[in-house]
Protein backbone atom coordinates (compact mmCIF):
# COMPACT_ATOMS: atom_id res chain seq x y z
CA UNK A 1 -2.16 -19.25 -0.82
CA UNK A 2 1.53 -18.16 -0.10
CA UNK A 3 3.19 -19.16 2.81
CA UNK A 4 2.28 -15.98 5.24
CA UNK A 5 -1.23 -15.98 4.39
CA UNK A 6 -1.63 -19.30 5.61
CA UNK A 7 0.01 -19.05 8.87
CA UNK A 8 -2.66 -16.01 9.48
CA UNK A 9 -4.77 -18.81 8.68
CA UNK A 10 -3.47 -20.89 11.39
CA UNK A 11 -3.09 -18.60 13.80
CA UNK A 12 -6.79 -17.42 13.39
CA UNK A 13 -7.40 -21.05 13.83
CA UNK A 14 -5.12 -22.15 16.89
CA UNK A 15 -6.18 -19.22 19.03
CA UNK A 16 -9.20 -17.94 20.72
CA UNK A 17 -12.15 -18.14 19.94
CA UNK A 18 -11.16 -20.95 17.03
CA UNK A 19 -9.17 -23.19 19.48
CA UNK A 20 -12.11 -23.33 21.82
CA UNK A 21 -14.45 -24.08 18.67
CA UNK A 22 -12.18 -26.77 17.59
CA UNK A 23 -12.12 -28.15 21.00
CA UNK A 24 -15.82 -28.19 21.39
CA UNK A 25 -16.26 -29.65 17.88
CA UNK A 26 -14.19 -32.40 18.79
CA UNK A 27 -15.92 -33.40 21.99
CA UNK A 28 -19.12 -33.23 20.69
CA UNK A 29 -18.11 -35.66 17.98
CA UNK A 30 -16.44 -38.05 20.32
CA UNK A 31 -19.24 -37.71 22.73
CA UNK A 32 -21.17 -39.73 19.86
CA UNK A 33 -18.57 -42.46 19.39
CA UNK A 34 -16.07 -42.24 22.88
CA UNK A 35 -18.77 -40.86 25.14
CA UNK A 36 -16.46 -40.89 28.10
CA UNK A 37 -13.59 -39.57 26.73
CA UNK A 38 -15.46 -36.38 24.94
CA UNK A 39 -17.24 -35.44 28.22
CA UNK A 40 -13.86 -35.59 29.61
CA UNK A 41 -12.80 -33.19 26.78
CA UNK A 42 -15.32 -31.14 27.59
CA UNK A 43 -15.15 -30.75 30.65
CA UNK A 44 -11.41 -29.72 30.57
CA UNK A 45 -12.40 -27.04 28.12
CA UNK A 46 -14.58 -25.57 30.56
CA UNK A 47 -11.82 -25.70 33.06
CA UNK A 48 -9.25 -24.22 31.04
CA UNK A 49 -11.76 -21.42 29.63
CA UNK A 50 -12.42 -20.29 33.15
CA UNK A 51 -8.45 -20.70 34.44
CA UNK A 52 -7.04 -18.98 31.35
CA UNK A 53 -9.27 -16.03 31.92
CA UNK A 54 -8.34 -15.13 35.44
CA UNK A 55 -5.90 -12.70 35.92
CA UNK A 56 -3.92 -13.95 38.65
CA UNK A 57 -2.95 -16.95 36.95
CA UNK A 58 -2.04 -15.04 33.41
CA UNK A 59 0.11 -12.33 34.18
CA UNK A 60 2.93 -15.06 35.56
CA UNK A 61 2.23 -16.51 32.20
CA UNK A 62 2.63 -12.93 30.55
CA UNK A 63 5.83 -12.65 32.67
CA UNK A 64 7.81 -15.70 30.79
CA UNK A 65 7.62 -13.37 27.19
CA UNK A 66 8.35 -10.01 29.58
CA UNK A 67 11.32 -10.40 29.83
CA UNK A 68 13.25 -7.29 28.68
CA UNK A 69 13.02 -4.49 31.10
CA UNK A 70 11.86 -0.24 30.39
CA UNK A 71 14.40 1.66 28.41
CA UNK A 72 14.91 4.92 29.91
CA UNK A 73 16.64 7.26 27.18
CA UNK A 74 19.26 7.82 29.47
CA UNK A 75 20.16 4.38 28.81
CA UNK A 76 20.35 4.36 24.96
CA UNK A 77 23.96 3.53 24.10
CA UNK A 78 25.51 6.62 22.39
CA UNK A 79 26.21 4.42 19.22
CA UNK A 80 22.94 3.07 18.41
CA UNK A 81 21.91 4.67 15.15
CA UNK A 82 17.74 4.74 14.95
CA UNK A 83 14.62 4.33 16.57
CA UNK A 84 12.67 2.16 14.49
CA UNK A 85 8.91 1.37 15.58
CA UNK A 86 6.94 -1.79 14.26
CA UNK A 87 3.34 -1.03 13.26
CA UNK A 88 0.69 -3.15 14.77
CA UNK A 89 -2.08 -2.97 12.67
CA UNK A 90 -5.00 -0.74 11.26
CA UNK A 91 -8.37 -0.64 11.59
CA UNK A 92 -11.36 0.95 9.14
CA UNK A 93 -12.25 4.12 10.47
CA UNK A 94 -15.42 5.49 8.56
CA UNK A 95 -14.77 5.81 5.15
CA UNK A 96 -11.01 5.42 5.36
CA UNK A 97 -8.30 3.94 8.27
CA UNK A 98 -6.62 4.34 11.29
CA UNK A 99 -3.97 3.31 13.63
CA UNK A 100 -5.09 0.52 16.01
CA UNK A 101 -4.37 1.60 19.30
CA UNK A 102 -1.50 -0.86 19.83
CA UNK A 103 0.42 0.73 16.66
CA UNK A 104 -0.26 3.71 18.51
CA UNK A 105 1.04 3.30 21.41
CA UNK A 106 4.80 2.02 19.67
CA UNK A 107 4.25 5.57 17.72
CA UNK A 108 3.76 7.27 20.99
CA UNK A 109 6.74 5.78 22.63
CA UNK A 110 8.78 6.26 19.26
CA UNK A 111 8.16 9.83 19.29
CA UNK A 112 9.14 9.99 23.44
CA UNK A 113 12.37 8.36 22.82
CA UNK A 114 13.23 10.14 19.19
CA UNK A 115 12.63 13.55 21.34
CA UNK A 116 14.64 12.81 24.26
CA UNK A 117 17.92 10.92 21.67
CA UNK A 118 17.68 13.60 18.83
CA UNK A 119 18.04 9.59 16.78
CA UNK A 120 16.05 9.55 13.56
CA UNK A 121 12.71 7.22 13.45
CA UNK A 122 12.23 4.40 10.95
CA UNK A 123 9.12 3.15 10.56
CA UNK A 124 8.05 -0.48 9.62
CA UNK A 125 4.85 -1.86 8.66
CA UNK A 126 3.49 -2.58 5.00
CA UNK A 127 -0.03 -4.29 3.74
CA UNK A 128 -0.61 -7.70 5.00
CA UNK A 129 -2.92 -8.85 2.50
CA UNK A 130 -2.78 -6.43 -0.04
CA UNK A 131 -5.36 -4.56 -1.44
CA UNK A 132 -7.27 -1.21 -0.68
CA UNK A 133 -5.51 0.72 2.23
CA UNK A 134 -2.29 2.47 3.07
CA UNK A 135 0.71 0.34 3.99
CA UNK A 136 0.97 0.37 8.11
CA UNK A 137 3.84 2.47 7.77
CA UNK A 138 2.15 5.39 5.75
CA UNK A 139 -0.12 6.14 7.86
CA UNK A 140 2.08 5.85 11.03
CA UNK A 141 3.98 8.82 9.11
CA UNK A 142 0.85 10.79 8.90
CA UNK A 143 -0.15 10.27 12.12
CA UNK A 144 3.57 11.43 13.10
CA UNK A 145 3.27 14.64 11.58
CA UNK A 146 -0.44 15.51 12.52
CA UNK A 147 -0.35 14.60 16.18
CA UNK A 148 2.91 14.60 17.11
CA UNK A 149 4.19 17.29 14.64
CA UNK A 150 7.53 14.71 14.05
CA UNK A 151 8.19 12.86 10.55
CA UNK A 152 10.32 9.55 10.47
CA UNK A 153 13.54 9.63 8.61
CA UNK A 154 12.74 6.38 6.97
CA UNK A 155 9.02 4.04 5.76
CA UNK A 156 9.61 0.24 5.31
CA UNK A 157 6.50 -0.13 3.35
CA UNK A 158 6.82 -3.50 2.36
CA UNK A 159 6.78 -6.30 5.58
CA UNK A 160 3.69 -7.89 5.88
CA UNK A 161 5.39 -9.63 9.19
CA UNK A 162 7.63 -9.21 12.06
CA UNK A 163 10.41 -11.07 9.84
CA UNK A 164 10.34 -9.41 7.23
CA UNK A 165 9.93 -5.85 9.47
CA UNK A 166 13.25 -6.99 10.44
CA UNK A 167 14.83 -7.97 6.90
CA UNK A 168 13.70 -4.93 4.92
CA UNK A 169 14.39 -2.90 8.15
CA UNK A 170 18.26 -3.96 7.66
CA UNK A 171 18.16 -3.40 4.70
CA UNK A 172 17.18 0.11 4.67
CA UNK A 173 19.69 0.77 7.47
CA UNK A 174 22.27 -1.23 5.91
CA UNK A 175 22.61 1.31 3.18
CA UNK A 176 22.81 4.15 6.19
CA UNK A 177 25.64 2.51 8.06
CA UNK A 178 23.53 1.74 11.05
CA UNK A 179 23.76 -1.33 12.59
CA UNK A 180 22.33 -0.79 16.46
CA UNK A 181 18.72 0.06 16.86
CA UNK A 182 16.57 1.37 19.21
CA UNK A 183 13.53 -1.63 18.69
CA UNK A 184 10.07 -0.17 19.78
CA UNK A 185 7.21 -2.59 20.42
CA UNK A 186 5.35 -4.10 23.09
CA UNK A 187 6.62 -6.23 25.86
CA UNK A 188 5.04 -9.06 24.81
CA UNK A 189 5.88 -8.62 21.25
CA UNK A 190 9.49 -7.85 22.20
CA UNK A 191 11.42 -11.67 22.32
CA UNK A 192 10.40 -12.20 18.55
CA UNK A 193 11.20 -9.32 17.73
CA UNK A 194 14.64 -8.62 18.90
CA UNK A 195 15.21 -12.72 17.47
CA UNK A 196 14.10 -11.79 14.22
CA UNK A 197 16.50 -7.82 14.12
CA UNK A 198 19.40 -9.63 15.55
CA UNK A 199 19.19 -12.76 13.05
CA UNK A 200 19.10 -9.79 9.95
CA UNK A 201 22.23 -8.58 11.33
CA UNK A 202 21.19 -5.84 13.83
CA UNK A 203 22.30 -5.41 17.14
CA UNK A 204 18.89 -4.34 19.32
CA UNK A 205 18.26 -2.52 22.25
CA UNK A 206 14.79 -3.16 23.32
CA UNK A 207 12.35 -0.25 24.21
CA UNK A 208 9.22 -2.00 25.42
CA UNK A 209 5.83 -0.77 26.29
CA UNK A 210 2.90 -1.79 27.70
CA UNK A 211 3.35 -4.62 30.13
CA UNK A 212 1.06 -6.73 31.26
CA UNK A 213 2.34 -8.63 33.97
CA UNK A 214 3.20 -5.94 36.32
CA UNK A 215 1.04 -7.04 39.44
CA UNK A 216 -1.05 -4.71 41.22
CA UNK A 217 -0.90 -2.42 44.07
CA UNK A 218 -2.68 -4.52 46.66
CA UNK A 219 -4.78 -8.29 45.83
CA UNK A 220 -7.84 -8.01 44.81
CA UNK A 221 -10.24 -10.18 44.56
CA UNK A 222 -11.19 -9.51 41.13
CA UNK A 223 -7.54 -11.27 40.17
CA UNK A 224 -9.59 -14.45 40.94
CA UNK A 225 -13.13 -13.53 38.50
CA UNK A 226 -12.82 -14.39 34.78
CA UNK A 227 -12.45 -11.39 32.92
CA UNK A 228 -12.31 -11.41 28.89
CA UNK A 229 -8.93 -9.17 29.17
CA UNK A 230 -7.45 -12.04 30.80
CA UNK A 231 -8.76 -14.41 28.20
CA UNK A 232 -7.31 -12.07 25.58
CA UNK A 233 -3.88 -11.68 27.24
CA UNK A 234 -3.97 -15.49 27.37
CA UNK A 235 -4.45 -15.50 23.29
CA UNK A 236 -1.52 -12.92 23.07
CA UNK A 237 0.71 -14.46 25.10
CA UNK A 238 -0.26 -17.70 22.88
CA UNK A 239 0.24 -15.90 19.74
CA UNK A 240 3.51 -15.02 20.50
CA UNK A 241 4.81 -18.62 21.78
CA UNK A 242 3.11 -19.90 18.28
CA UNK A 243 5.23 -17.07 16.31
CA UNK A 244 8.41 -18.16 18.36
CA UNK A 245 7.93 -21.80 17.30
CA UNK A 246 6.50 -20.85 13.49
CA UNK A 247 9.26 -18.19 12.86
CA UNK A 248 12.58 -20.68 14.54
CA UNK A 249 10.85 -23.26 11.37
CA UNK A 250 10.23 -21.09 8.77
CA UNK A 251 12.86 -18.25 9.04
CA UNK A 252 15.67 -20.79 10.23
């Protein structure tokens, strides 16, 4: 097992559902020798599962990884060089594959920006694990050109992480001249990402999307009812403080 597979692994592991599962698994077995102290486990599990799935108290949590503003084009410095969009996954679709709605929505936003700029698109995803399937970044191209009627300049085919989006990104670019990109991703998704461009060299203007911890209009009550989106912001926003940590150790 090579070194990304097992922090996919991990991560499957230290988020929900497995971090509640290895919670509860350890409670239950201290319940049988520490009887106090594995109620008192599990009890704070059921705390924390009903806190961390109320959306009132996560979006200031989403906030702390939000941290880099809209990009307007009209704000895309005249020297940046590209537009490159990070794939976020695929999905089986029938008897073949398809975008995931949050590599989607990058495309989208790609396509806005590469309209309103006129700066070519680079596109950056490969095969995770291998095997049957097109790399991320394939398909984002033929996505590009059915729906959107655009094709990308350039396919990084080969990342199988947001590192190495970022190293074989730069290296593509390298060869180009281009050192400042326009990064597309989401806003949660955006701090490790711009870490990981600038430490292969690029200099990054961030084009986020889809933020999360925007409040609403008016309170509602329903900020203050667990809701699973909550509990899956919560996991994302983990995810990302977990890929912070993992990346500053491995990719030092």
């Amino acid at each position: 097992m090579d070194l990304i597979t097992l922090g996919y692994v991990l991560k499957t592991l230290l988020l929900p559902p497995g971090l509640f599962w290895l919670v509860l698994l350890a409670g239950l077995w201290l319940q049988r020798r520490r009887r106090a102290m594995g109620t008192a486990l599990l009890l704070a599990l059921l705390i924390a599962g009903w806190l961390l799935s109320l959306p009132g108290l996560i979006r200031p949590l989403a906030a702390t990884l939000e941290r880099y503003p809209p990009l307007s084009p009209r704000e895309v410095p005249a020297d940046a060089g590209a537009i490159v969009v990070l794939a976020g996954g695929l999905r089986r679709s029938g008897d073949g594959y398809d975008l995931k709605t949050t590599t989607l929505d990058r495309l989208r936003e790609g396509a806005r920006l590469h309209r309103e700029t006129g700066l070519p698109l680079l596109l950056s995803g490969g095969k995770v694990f291998g095997g049957e399937g097109p790399a991320e970044a394939e398909l984002m191209q033929r996505v590009l050109g059915e729906e959107f009627n655009l094709q990308a300049r350039w396919l990084e085919q080969e990342s199988r992480n947001t590192a190495e989006n970022a190293r074989y990104s730069a290296a593509i670019l390298g060869r180009e001249g281009i050192g400042k990109v326009v990064l597309v991703t989401h806003a949660l998704h955006m701090p490790r990402a711009v870490e990981q461009f600038r430490r292969a060299g690029l200099e990054v203007v961030a084009a986020p999307i889809a933020f999360i911890s925007t409040p609403p209009a008016a309170p509602s009550l329903f900020d203050w009812l667990p809701s699973l989106h909550a509990l899956n912001v919560f996991s994302a926003v983990l995810h990302e403080y977990l890929g912070l940590a993992w990346y500053r150790l491995r990719y030092r």
